[in-house]
Protein backbone atom coordinates (compact mmCIF):
# COMPACT_ATOMS: atom_id res chain seq x y z
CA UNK A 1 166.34 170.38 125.51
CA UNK A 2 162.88 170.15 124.94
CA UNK A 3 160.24 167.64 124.90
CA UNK A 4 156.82 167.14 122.49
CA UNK A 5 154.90 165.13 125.34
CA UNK A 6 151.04 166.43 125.36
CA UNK A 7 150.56 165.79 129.21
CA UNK A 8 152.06 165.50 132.09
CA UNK A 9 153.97 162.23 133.29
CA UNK A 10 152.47 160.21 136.01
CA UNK A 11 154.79 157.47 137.96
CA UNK A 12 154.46 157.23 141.55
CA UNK A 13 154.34 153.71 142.63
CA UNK A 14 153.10 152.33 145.89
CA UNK A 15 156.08 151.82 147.68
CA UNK A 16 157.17 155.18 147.00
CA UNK A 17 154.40 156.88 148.78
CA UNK A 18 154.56 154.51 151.64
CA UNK A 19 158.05 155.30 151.90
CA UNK A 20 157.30 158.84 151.90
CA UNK A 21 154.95 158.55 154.56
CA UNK A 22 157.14 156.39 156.40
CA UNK A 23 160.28 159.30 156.29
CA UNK A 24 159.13 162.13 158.52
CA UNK A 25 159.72 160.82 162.22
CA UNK A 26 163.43 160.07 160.78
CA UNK A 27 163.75 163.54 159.31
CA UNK A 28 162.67 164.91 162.80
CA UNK A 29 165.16 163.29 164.70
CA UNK A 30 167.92 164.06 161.87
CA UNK A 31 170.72 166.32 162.90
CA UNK A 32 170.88 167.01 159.24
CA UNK A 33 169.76 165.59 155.59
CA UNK A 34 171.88 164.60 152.85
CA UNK A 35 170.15 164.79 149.10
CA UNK A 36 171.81 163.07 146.23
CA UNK A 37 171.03 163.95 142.76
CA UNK A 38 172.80 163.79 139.86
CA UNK A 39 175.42 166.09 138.51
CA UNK A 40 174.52 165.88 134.75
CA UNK A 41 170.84 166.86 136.00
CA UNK A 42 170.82 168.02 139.29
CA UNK A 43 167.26 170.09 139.01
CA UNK A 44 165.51 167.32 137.85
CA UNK A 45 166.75 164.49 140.38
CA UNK A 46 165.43 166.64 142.93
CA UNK A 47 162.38 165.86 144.51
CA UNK A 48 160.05 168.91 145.37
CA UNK A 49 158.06 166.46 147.88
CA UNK A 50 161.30 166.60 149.84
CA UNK A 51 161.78 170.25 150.17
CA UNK A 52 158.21 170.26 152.13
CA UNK A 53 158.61 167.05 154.20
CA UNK A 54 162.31 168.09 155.51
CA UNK A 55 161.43 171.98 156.03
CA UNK A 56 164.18 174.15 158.09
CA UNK A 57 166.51 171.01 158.53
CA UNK A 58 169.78 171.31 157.49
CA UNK A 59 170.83 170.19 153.97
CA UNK A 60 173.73 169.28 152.19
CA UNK A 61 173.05 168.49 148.78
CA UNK A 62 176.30 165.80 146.80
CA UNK A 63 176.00 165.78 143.40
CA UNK A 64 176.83 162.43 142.22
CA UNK A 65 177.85 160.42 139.53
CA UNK A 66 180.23 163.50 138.82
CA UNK A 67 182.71 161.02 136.45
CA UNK A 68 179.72 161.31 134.28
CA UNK A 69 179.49 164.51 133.50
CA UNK A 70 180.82 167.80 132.31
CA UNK A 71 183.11 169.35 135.12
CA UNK A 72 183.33 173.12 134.07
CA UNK A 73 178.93 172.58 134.81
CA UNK A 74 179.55 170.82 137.41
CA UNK A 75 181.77 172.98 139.27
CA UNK A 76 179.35 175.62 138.67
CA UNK A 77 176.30 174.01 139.92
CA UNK A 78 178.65 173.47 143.03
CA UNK A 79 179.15 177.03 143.40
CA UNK A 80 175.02 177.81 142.65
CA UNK A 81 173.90 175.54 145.33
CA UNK A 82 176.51 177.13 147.89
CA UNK A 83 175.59 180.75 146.47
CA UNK A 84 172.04 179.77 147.70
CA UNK A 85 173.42 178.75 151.47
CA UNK A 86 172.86 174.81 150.58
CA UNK A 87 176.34 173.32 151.09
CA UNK A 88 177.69 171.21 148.32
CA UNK A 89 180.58 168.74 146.59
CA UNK A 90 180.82 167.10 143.96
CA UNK A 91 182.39 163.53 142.85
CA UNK A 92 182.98 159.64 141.93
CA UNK A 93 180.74 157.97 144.92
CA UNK A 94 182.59 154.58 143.64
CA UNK A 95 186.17 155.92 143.51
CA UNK A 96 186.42 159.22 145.83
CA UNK A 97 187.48 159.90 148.78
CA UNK A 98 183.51 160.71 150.41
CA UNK A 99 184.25 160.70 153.96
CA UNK A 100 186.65 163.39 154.37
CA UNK A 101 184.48 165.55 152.02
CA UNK A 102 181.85 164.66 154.55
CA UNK A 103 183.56 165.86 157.15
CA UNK A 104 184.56 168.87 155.88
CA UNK A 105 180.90 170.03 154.83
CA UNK A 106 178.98 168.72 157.89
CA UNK A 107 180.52 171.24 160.50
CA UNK A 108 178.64 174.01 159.79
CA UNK A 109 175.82 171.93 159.96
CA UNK A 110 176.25 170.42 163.08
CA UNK A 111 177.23 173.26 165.02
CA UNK A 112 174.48 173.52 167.20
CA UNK A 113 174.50 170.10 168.28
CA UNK A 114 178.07 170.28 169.09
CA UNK A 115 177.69 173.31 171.62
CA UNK A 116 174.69 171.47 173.06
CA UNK A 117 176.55 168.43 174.00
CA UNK A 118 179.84 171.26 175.19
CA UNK A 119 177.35 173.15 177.46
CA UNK A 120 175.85 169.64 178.61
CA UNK A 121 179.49 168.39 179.18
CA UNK A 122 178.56 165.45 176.97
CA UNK A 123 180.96 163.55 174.47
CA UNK A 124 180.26 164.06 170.66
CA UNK A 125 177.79 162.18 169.56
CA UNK A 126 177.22 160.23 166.05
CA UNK A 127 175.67 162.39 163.70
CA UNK A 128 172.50 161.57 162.85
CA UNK A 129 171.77 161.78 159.18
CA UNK A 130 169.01 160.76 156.82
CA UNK A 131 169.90 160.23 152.43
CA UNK A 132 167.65 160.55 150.44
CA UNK A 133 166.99 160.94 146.81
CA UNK A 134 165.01 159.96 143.30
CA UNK A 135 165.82 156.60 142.12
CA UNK A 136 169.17 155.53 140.69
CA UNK A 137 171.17 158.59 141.23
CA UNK A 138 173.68 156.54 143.95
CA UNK A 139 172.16 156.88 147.22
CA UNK A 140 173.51 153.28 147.99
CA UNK A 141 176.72 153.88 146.51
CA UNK A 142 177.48 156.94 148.70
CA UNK A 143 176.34 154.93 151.53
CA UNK A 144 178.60 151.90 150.65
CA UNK A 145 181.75 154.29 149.76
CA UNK A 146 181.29 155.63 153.27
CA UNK A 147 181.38 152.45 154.55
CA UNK A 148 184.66 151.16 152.80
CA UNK A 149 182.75 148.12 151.43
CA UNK A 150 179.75 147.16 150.01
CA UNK A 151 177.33 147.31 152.69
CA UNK A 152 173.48 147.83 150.49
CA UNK A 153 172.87 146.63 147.97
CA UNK A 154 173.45 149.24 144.88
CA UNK A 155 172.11 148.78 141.34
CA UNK A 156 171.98 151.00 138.27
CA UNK A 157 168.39 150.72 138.27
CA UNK A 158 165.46 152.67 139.67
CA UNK A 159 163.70 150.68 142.95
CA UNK A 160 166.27 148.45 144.13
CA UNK A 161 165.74 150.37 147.89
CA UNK A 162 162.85 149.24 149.44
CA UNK A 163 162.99 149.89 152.89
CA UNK A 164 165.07 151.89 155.48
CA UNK A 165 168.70 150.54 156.11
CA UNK A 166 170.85 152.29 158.72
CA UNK A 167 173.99 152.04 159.07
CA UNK A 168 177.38 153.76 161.43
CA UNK A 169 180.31 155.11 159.93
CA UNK A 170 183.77 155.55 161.84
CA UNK A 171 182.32 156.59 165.16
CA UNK A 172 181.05 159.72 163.91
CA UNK A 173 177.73 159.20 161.63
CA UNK A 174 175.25 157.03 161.65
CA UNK A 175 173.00 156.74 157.97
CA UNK A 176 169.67 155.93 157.11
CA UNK A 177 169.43 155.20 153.69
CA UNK A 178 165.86 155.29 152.07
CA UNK A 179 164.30 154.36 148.77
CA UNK A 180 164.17 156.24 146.26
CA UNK A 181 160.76 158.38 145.93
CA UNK A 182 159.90 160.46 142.66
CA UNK A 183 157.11 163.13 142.30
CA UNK A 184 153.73 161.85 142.20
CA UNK A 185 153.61 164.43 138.65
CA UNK A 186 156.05 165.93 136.78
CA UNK A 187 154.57 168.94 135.09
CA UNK A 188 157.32 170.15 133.90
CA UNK A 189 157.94 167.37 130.52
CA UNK A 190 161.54 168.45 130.28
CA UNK A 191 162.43 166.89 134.18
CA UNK A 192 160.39 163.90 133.29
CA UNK A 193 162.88 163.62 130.12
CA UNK A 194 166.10 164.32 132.00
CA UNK A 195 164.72 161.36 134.00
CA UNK A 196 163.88 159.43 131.96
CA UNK A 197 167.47 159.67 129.72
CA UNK A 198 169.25 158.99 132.83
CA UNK A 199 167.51 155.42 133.47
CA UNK A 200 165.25 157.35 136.88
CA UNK A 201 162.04 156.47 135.15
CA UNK A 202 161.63 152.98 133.63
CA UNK A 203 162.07 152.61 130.23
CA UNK A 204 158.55 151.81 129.78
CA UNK A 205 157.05 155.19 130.73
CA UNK A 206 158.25 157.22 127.74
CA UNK A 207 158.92 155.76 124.55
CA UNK A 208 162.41 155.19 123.33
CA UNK A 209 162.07 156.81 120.14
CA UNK A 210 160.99 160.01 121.62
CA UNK A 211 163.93 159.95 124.07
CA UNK A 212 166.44 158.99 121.16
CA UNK A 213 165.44 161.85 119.09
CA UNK A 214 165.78 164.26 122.55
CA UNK A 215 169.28 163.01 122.97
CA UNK A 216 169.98 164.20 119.58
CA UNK A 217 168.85 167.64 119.62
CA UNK A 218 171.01 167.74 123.08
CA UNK A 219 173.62 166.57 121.49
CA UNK A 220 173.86 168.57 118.57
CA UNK A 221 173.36 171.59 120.62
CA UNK A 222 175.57 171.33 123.45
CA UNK A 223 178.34 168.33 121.95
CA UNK A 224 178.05 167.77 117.78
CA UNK A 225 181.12 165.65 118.40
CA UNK A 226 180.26 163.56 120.53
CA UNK A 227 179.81 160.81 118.57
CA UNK A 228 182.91 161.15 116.29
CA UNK A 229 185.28 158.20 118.16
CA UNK A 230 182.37 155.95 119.07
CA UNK A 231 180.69 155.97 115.65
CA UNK A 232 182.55 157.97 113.08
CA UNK A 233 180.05 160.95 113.18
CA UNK A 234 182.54 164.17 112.45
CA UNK A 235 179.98 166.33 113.57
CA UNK A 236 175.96 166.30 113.98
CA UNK A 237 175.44 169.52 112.10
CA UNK A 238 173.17 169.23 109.45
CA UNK A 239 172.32 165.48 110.25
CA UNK A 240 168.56 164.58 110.79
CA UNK A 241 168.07 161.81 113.55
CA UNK A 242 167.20 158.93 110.73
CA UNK A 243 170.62 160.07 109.63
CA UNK A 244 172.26 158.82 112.70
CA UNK A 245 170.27 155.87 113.52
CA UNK A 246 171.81 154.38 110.40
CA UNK A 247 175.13 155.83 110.27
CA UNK A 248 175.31 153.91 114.45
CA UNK A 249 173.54 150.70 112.60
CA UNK A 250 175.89 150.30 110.03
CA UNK A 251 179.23 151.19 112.32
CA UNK A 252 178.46 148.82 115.15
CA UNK A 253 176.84 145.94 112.31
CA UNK A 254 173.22 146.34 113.35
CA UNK A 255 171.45 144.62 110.31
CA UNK A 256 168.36 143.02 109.08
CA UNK A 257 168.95 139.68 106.80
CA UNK A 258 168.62 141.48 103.75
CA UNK A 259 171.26 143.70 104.68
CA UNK A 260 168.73 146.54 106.16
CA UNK A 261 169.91 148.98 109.26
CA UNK A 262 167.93 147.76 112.46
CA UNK A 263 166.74 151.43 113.26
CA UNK A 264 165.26 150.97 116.23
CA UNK A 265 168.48 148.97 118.19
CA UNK A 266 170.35 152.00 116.86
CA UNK A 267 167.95 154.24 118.89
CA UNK A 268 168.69 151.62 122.37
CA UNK A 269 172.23 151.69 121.68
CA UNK A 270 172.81 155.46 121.23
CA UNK A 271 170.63 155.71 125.00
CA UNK A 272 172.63 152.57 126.60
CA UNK A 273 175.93 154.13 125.96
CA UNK A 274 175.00 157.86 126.98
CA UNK A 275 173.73 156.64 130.47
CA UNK A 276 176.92 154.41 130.92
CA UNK A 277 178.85 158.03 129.71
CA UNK A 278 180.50 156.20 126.94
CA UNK A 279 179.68 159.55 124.78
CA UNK A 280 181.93 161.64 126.81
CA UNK A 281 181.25 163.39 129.95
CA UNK A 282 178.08 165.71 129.20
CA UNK A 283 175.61 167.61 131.62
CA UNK A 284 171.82 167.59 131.01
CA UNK A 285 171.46 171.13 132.57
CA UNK A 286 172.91 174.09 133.16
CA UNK A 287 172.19 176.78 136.67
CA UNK A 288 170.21 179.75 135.27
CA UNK A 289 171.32 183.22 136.31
């Protein structure tokens, strides 16, 4: 996908940079970090400011949100991050099984601590470990389906996190979950988009019309039938985006008082069902050889 913004995108509110400021005692005294991002873009809900604040600590990076999109990508960005040392897994947060997954991928990780506390002739501790991630890609949600209940509050919407919340799991971890912190600039348009598509950035920071006519070209590149069983679209080959908007106005009864397509709901629908993954299951990006 590409993007026709003529600058860069600027959206770092205040909390987020307090927060950030706020995070680097806790990543020092982490036995390891935990990054969600999201597996239909997991390049862009990564936050570079992260890479420098948690330095040689141990990562493990759980792509999220994985009901959502397109497993054969999936299973390869799985297999990319682990190529690269950075263990990784993949799934539902809301429905999966996260804790023995958890498990399985922390014991590399914790290693050294555990042959500390052997040669010290001291019981295993909890393991201390500090999420983290952009906004909205389920940092909450992994948290709670640790947990076995809903513990933090969780919302499919950026900000909800505000502050610091810790919390123990089973004897063996204890969390700190943390807001959710974005770049203070994404250069690169195409990340802001991803974003931006996914419901990360607020709607108001890049118009809707732009992103509607993004989706489009994404979908007609990577899934022209996508849109076949929601709105009777065969295929999006050929079709220009004004085609669309009122093919989805007149299926789903979008219309003026004289009868006239409401464009422009078209355009919010089209975006609202995407994000919820009512198109299908579809991945924003792909790992690059």
């Amino acid at each position: 996908m590409s993007a026709t913004f003529s600058q860069g995108i600027h959206h770092f509110p205040g909390h987020m940079k307090k927060a950030l400021d706020r995070l680097a005692p806790y990543v020092k005294g982490a036995d390891f970090l935990v990054e969600i991002c999201d597996a239909r873009a997991p390049v862009s809900t990564r936050n570079p400011l992260f890479d420098t604040l948690a330095g040689t600590k141990p990562r493990l990076i759980v792509l999220s949100k994985g009901d959502l999109a397109d497993e054969s990508v999936t299973s390869s960005w799985v297999a990319y991050f682990r190529g690269k040392g950075i263990p990784a897994f993949s799934g539902n947060l809301v429905a999966g099984k996260i804790l023995p997954l958890l498990r399985e991928c922390s014991k590399g990780l914790l290693e050294r601590k555990r042959e500390k506390e052997r040669r010290i002739g001291m019981k295993p501790q909890d393991a201390r470990i500090l999420v983290f991630g952009v906004p909205n890609v389920g940092k909450s949600t992994f948290i709670n389906a640790l947990a076995g209940r809903r513990r933090l509050k969780s919302e499919n919407r950026p900000g909800v996190t505000r502050a610091e919340q810790w919390l123990r799991i089973e004897g063996e971890f204890t969390l700190l979950d943390t807001p959710g912190i974005l770049p203070m600039r994404y250069e690169e348009k195409e990340q802001a988009l991803h974003l931006a598509l996914l419901g990360s950035i607020p709607d108001r920071i890049l118009p809707e019309d732009q992103l509607f006519l993004s989706l489009v070209a994404f979908l007609q590149e990577y899934y022209p039938t996508s849109l076949k069983e929601r709105f009777g679209i065969e295929s999006l080959s050929g079709l220009v985006p004004e085609d669309i908007e009122f093919r989805i106005a007149l299926r789903r009864g979008l219309l003026g008082m004289h009868g006239e397509p409401r464009l422009e709901e078209a355009e919010s629908l089209l975006l609202r069902e995407f994000r919820a993954g009512l198109l299908g299951k579809m991945s924003l990006e792909r790992p690059r050889a």
